[in-house]
PDB file of N, CA and C in Angstrom:
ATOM      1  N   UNK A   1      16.057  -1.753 -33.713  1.00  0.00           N
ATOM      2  CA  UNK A   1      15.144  -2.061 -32.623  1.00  0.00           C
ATOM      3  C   UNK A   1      14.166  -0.903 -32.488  1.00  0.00           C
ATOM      4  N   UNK A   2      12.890  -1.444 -32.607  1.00  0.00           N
ATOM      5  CA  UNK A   2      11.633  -0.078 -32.206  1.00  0.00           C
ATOM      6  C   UNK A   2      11.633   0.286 -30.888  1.00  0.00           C
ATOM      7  N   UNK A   3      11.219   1.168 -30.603  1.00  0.00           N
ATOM      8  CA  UNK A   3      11.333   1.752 -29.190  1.00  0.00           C
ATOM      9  C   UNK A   3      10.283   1.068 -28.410  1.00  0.00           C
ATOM     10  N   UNK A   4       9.141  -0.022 -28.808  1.00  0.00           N
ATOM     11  CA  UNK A   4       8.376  -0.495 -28.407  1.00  0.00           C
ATOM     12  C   UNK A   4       8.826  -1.899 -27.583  1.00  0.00           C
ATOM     13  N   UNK A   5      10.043  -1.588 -28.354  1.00  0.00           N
ATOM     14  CA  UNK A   5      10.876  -3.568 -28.658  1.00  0.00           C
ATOM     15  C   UNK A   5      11.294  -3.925 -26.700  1.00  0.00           C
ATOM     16  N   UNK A   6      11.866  -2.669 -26.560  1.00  0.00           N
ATOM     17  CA  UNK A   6      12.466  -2.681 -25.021  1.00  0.00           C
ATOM     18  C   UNK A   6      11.255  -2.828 -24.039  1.00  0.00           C
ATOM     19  N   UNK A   7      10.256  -2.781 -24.125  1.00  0.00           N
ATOM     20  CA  UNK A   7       9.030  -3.099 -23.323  1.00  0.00           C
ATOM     21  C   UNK A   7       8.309  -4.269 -23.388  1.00  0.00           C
ATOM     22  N   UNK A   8       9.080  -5.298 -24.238  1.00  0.00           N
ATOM     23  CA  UNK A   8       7.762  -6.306 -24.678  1.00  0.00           C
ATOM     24  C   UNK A   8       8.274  -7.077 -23.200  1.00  0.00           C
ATOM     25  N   UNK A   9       7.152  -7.576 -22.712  1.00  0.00           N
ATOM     26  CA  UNK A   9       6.862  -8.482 -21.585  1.00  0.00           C
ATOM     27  C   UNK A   9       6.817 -10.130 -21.867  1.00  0.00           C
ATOM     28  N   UNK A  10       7.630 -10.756 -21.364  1.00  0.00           N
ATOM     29  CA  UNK A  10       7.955 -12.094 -21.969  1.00  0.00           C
ATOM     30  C   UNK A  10       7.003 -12.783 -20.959  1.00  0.00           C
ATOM     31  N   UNK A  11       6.145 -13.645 -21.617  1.00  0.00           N
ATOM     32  CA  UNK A  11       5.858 -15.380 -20.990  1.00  0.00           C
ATOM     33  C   UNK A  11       6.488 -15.617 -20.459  1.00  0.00           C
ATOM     34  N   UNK A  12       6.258 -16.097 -18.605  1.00  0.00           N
ATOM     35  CA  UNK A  12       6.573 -16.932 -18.009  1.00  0.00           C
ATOM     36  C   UNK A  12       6.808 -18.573 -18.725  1.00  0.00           C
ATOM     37  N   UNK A  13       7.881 -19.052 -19.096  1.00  0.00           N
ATOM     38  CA  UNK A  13       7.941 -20.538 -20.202  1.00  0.00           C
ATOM     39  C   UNK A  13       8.655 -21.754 -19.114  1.00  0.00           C
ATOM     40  N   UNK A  14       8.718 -21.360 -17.807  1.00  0.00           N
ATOM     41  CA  UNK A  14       9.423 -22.337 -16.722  1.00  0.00           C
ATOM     42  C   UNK A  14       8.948 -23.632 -16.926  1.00  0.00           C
ATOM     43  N   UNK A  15       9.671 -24.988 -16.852  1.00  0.00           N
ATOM     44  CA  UNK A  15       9.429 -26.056 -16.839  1.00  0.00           C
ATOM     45  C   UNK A  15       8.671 -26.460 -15.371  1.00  0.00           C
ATOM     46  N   UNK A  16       8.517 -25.875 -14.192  1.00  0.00           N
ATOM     47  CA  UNK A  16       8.162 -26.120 -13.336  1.00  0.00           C
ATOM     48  C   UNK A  16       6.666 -26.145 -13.382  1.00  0.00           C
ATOM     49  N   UNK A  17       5.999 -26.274 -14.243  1.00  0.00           N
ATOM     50  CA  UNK A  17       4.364 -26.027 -14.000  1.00  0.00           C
ATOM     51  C   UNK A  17       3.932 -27.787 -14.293  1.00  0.00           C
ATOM     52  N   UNK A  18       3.118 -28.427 -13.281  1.00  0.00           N
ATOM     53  CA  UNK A  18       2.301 -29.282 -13.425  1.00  0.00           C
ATOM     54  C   UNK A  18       1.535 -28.769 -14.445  1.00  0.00           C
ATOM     55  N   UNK A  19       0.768 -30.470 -14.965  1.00  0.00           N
ATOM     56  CA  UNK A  19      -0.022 -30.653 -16.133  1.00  0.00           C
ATOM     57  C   UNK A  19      -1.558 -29.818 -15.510  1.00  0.00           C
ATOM     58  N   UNK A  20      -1.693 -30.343 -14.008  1.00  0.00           N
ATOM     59  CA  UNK A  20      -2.746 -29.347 -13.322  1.00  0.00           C
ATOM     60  C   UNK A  20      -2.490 -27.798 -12.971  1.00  0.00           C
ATOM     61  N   UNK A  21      -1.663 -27.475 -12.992  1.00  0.00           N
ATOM     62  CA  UNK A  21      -1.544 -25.650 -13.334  1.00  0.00           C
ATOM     63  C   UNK A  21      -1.829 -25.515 -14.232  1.00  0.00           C
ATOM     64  N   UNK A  22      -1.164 -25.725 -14.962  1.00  0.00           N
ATOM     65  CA  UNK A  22      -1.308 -25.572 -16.303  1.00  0.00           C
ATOM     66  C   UNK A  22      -2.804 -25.597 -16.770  1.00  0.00           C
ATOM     67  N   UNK A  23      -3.147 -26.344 -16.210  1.00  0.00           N
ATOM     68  CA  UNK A  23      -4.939 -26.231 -16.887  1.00  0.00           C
ATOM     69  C   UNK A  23      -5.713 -25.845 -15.676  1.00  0.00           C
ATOM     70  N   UNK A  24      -5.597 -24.612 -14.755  1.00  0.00           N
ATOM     71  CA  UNK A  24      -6.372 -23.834 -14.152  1.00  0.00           C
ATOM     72  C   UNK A  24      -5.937 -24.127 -12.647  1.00  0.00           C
ATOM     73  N   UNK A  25      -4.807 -25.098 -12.199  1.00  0.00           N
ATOM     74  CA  UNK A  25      -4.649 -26.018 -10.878  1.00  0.00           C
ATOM     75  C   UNK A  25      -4.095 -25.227  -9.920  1.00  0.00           C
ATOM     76  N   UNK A  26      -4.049 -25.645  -8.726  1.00  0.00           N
ATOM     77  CA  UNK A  26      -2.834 -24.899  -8.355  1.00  0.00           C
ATOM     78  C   UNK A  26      -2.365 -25.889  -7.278  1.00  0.00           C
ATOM     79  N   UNK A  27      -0.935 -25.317  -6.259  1.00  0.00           N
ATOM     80  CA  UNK A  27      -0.390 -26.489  -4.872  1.00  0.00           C
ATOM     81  C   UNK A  27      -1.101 -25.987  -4.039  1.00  0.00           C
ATOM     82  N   UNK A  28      -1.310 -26.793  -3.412  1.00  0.00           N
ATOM     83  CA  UNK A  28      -2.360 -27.047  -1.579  1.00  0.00           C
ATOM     84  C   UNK A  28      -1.035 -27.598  -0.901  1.00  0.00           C
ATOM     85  N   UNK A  29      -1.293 -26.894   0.321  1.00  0.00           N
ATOM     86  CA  UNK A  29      -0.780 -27.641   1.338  1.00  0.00           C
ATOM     87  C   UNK A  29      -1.407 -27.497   2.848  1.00  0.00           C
ATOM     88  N   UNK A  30      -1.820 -28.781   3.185  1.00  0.00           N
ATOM     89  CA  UNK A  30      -2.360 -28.613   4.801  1.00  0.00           C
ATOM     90  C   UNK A  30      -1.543 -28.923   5.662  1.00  0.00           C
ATOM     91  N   UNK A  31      -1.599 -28.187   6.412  1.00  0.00           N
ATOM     92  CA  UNK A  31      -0.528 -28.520   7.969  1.00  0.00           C
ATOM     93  C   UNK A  31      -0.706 -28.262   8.855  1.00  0.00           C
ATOM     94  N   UNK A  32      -0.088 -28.721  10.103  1.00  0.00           N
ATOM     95  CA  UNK A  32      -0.532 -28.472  11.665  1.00  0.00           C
ATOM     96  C   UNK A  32       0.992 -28.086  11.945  1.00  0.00           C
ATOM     97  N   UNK A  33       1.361 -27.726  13.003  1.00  0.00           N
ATOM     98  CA  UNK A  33       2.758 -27.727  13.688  1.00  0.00           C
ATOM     99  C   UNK A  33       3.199 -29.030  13.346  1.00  0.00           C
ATOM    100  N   UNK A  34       2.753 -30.102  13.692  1.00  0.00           N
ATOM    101  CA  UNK A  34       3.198 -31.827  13.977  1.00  0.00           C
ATOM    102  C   UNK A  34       3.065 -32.450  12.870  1.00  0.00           C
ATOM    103  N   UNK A  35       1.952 -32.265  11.679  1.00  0.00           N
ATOM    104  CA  UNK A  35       1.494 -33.283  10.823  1.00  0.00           C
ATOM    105  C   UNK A  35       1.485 -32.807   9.504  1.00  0.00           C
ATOM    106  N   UNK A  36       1.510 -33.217   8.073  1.00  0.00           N
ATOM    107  CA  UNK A  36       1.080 -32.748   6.448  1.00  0.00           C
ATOM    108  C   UNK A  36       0.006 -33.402   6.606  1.00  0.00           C
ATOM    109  N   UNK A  37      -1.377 -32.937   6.131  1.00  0.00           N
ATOM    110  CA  UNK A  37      -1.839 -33.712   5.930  1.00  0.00           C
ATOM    111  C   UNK A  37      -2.137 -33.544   4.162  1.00  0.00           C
ATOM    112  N   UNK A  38      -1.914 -32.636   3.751  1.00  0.00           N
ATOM    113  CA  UNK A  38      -1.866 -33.000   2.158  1.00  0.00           C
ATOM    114  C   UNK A  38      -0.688 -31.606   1.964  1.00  0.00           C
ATOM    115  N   UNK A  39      -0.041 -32.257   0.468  1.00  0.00           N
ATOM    116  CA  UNK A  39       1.073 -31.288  -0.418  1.00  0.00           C
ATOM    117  C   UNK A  39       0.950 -31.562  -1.808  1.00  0.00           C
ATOM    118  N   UNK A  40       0.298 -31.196  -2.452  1.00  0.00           N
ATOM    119  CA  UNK A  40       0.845 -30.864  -3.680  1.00  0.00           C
ATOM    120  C   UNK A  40      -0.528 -30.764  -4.276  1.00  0.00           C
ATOM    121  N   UNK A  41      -0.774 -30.771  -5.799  1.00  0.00           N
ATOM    122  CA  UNK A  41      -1.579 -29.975  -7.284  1.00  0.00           C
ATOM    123  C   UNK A  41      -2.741 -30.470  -6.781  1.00  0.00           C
ATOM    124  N   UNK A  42      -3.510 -29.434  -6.924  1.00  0.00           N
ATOM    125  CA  UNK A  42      -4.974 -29.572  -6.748  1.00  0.00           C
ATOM    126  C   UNK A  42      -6.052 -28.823  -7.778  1.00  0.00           C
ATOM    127  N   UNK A  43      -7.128 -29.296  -8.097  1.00  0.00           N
ATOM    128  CA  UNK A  43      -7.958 -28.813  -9.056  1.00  0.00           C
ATOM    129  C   UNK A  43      -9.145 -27.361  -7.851  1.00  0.00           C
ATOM    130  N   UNK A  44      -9.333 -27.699  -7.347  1.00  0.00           N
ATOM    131  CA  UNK A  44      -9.574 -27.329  -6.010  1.00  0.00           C
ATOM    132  C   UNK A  44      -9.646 -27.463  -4.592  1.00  0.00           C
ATOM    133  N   UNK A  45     -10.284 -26.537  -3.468  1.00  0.00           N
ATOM    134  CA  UNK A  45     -10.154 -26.737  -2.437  1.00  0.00           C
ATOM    135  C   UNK A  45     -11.287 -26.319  -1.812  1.00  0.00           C
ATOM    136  N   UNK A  46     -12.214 -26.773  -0.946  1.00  0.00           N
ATOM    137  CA  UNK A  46     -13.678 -26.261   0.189  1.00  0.00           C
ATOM    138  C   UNK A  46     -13.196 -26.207   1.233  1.00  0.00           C
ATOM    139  N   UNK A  47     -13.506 -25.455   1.996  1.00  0.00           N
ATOM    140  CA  UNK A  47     -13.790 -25.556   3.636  1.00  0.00           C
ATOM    141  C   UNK A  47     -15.034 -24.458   3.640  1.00  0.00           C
ATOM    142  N   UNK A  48     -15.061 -23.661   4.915  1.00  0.00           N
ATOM    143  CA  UNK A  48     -15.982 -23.366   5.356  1.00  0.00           C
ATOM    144  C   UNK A  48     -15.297 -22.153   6.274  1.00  0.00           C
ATOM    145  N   UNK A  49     -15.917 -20.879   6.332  1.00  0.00           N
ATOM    146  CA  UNK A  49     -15.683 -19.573   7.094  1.00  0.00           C
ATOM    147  C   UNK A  49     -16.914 -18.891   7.950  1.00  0.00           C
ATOM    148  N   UNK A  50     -16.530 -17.936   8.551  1.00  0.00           N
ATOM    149  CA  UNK A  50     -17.991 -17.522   8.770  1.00  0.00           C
ATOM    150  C   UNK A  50     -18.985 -16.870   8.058  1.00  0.00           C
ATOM    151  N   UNK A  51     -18.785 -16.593   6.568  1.00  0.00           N
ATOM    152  CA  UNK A  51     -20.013 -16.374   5.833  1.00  0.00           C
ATOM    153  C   UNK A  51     -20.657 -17.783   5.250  1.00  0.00           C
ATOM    154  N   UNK A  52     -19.964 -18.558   5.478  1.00  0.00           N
ATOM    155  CA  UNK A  52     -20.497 -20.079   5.142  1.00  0.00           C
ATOM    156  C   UNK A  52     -19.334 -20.660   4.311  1.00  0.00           C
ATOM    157  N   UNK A  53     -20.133 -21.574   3.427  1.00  0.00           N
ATOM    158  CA  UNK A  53     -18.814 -22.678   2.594  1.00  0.00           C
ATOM    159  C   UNK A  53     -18.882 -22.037   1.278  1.00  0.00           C
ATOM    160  N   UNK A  54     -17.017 -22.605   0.986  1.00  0.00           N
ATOM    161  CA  UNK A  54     -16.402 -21.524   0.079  1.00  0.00           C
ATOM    162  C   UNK A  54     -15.930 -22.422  -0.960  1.00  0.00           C
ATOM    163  N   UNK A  55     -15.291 -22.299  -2.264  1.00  0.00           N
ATOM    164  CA  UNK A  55     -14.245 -23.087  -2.900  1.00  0.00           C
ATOM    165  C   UNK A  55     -13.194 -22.100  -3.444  1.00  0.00           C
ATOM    166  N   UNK A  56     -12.216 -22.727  -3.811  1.00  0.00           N
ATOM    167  CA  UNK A  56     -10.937 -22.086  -4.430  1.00  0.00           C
ATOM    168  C   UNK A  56     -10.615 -22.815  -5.599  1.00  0.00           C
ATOM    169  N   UNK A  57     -10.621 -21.771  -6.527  1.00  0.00           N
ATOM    170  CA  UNK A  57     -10.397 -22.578  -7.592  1.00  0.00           C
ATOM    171  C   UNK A  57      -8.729 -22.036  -8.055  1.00  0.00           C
ATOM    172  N   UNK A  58      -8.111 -22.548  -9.104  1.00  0.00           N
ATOM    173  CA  UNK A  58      -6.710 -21.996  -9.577  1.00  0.00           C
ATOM    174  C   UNK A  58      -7.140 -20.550 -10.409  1.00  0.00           C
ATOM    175  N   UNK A  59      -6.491 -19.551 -10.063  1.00  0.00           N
ATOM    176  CA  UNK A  59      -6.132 -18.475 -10.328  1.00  0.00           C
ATOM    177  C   UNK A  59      -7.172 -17.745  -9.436  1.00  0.00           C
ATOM    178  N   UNK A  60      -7.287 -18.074  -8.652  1.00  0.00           N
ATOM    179  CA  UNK A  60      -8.082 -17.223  -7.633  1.00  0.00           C
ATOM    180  C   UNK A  60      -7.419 -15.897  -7.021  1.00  0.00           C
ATOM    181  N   UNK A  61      -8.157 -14.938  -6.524  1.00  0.00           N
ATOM    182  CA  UNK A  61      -7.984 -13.672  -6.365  1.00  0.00           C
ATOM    183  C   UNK A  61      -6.765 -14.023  -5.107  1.00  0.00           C
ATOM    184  N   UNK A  62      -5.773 -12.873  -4.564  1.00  0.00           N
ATOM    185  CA  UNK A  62      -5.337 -13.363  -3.363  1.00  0.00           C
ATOM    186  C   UNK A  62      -6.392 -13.232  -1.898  1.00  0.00           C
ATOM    187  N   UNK A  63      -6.031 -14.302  -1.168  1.00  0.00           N
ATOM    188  CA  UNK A  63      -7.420 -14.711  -0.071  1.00  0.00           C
ATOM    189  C   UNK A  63      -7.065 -15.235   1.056  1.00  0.00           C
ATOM    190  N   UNK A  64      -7.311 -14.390   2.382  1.00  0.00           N
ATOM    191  CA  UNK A  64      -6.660 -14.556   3.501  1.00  0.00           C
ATOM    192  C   UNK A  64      -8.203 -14.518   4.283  1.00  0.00           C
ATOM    193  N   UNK A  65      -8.568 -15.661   5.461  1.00  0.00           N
ATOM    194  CA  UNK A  65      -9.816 -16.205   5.869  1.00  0.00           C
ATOM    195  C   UNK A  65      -9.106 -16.978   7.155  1.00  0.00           C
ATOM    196  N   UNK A  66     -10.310 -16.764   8.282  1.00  0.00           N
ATOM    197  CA  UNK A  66     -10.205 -17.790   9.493  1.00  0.00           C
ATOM    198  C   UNK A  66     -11.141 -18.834   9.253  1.00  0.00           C
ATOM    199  N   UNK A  67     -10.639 -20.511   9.569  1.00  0.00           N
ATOM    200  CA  UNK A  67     -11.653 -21.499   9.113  1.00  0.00           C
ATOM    201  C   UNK A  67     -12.316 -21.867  10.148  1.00  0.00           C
ATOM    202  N   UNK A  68     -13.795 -22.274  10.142  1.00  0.00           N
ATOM    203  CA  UNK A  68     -14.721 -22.653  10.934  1.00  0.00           C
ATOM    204  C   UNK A  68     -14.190 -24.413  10.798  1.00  0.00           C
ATOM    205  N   UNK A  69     -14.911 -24.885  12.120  1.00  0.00           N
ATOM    206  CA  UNK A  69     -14.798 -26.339  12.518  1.00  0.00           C
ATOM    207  C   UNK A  69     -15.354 -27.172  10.940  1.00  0.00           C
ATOM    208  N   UNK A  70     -14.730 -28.262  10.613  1.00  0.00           N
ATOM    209  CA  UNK A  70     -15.747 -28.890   9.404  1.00  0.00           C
ATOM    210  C   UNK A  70     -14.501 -29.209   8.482  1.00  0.00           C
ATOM    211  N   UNK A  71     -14.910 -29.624   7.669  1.00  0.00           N
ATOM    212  CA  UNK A  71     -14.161 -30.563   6.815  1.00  0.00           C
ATOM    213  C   UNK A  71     -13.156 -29.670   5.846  1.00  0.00           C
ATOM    214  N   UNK A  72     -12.316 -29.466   5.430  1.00  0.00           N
ATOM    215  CA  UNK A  72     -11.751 -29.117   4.267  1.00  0.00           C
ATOM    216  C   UNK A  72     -11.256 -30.110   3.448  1.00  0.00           C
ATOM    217  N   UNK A  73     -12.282 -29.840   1.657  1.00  0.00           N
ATOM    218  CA  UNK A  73     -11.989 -31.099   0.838  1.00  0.00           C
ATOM    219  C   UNK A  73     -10.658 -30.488  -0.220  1.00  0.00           C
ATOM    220  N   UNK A  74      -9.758 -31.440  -0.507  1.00  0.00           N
ATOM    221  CA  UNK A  74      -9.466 -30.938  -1.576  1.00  0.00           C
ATOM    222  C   UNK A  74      -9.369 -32.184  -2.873  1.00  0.00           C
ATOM    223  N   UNK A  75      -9.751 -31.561  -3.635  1.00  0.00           N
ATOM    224  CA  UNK A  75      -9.520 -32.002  -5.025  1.00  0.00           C
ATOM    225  C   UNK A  75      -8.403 -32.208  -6.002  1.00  0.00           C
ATOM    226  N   UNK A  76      -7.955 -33.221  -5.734  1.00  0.00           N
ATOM    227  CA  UNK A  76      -7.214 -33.378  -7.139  1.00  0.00           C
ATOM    228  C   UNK A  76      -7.251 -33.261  -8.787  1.00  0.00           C
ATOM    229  N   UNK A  77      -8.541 -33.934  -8.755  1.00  0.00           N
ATOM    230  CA  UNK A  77      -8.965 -33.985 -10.208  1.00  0.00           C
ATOM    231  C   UNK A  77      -8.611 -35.374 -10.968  1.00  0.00           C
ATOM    232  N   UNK A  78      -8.311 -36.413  -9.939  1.00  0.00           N
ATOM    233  CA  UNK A  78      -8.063 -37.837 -10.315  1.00  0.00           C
ATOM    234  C   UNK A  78      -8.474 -38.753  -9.793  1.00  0.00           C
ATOM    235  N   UNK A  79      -9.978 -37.975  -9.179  1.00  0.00           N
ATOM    236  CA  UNK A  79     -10.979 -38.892  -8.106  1.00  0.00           C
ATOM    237  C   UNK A  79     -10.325 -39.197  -6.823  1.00  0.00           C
ATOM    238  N   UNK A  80      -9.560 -39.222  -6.260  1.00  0.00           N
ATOM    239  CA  UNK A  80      -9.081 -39.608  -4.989  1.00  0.00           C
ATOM    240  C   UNK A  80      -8.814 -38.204  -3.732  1.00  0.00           C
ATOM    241  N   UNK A  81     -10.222 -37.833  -4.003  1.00  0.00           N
ATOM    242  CA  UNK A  81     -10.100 -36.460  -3.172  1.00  0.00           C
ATOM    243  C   UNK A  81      -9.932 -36.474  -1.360  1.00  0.00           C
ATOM    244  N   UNK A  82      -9.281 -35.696  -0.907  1.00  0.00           N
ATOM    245  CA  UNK A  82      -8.869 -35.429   0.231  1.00  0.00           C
ATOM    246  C   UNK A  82     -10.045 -35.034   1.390  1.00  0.00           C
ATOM    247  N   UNK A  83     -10.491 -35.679   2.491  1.00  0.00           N
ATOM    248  CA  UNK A  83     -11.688 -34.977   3.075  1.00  0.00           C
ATOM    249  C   UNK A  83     -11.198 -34.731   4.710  1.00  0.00           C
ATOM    250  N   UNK A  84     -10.554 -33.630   4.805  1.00  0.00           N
ATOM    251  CA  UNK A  84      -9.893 -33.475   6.047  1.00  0.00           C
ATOM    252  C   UNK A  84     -10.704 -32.909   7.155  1.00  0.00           C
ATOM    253  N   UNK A  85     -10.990 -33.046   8.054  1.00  0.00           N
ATOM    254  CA  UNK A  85     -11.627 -33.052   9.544  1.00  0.00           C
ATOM    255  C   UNK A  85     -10.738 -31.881  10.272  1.00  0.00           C
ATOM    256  N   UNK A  86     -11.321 -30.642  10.521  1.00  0.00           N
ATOM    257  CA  UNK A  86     -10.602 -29.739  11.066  1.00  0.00           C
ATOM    258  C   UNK A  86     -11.554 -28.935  12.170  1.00  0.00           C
ATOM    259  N   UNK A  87     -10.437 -28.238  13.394  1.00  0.00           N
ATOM    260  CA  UNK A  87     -11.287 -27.741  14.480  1.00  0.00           C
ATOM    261  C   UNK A  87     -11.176 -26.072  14.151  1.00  0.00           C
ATOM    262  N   UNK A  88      -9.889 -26.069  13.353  1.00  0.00           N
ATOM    263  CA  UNK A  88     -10.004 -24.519  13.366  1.00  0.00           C
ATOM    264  C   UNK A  88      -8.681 -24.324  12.167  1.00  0.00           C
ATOM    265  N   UNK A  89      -8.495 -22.879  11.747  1.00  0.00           N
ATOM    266  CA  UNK A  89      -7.559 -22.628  10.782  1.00  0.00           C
ATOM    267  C   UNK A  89      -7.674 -21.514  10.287  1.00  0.00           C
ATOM    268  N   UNK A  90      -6.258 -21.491   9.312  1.00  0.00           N
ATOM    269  CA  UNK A  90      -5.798 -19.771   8.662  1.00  0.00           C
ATOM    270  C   UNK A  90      -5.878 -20.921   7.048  1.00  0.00           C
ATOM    271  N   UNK A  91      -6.761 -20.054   6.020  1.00  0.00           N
ATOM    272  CA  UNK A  91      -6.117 -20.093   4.929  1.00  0.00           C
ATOM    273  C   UNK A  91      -5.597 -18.809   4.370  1.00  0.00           C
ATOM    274  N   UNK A  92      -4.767 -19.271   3.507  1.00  0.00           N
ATOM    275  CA  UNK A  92      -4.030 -18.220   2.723  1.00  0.00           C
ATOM    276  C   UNK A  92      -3.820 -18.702   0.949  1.00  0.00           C
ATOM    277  N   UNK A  93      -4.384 -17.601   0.510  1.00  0.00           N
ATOM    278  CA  UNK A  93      -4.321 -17.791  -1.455  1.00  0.00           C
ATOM    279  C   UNK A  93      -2.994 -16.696  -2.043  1.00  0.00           C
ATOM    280  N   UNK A  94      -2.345 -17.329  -2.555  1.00  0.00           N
ATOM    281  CA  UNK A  94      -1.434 -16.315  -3.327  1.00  0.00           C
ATOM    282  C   UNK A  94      -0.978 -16.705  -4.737  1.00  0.00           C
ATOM    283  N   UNK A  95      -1.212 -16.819  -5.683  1.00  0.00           N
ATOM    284  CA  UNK A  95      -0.579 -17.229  -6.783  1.00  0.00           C
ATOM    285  C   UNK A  95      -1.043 -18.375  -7.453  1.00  0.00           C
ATOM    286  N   UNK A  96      -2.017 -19.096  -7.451  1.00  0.00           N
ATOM    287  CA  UNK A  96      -2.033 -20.411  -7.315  1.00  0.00           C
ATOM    288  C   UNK A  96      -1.462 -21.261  -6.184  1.00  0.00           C
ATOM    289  N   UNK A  97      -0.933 -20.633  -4.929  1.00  0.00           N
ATOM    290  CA  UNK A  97      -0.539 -21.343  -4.000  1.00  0.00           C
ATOM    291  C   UNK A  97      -1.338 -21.167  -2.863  1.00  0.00           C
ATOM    292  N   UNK A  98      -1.941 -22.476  -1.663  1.00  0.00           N
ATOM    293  CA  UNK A  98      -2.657 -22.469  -0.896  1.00  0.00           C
ATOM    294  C   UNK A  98      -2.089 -22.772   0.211  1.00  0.00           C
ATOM    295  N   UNK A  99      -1.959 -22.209   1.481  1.00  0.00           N
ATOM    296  CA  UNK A  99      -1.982 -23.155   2.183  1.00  0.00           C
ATOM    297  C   UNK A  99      -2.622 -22.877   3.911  1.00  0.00           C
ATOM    298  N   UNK A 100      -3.239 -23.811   4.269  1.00  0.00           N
ATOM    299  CA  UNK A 100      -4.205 -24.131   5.115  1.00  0.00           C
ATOM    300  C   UNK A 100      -3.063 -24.450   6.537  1.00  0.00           C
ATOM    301  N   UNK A 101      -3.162 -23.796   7.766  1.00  0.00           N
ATOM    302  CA  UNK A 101      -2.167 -24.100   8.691  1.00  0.00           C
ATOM    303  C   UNK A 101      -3.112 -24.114   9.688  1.00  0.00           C
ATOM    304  N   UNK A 102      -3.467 -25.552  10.108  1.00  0.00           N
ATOM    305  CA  UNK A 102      -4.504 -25.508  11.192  1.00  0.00           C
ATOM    306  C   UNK A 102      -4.332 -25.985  12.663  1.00  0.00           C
ATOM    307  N   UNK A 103      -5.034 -25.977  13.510  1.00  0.00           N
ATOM    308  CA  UNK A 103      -4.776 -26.177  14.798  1.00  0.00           C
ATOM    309  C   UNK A 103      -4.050 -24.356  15.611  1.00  0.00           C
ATOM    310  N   UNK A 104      -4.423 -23.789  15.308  1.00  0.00           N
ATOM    311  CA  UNK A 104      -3.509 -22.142  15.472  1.00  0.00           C
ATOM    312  C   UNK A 104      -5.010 -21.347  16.403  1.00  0.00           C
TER     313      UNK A 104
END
């Protein structure tokens, strides 16, 4: 064994990755205390902050934001996109994981 051998860094190879991670995606989830209004793989996500309107794409930087009144869309990537109606909100980016907790 080379002394290099003990350092090699292995691929993440988990069966858990959607066909949309996998190609740039990541999970959304919107919620209130009371309601889901969306869970799972998304190609992206819009809303709107106070420097104006934003998107999130998969592998985005980590991203913590207060949301202005207005829609947050999200995208699937199988045409049947999400167009949610919101008064206020926290998003949060970590990993490919999103999630939007509104009414707060």
């Amino acid at each position: 064994m080379a002394a290099d051998d003990k350092y090699t860094i292995k691929e993440d190879t988990s069966s858990d990755k959607s066909p949309n991670r996998e190609a740039g995606g990541m999970h959304v989830k919107v919620y209130s205390p009371f309601h889901v209004y969306f869970d799972g793989e998304a190609v992206s996500i819009s809303a709107e902050n106070d420097t104006g309107t934003f998107d999130i794409l998969g592998r985005h930087k980590n991203f913590l934001t207060l949301l202005r009144p207005g829609d947050v869309t999200v995208r699937t990537g199988r045409g049947d996109d999400e167009k949610i109606p919101i008064s206020n909100g926290i998003m949060h980016v970590k990993a490919d994981e999103v999630i939007v907790f509104l009414d707060v």
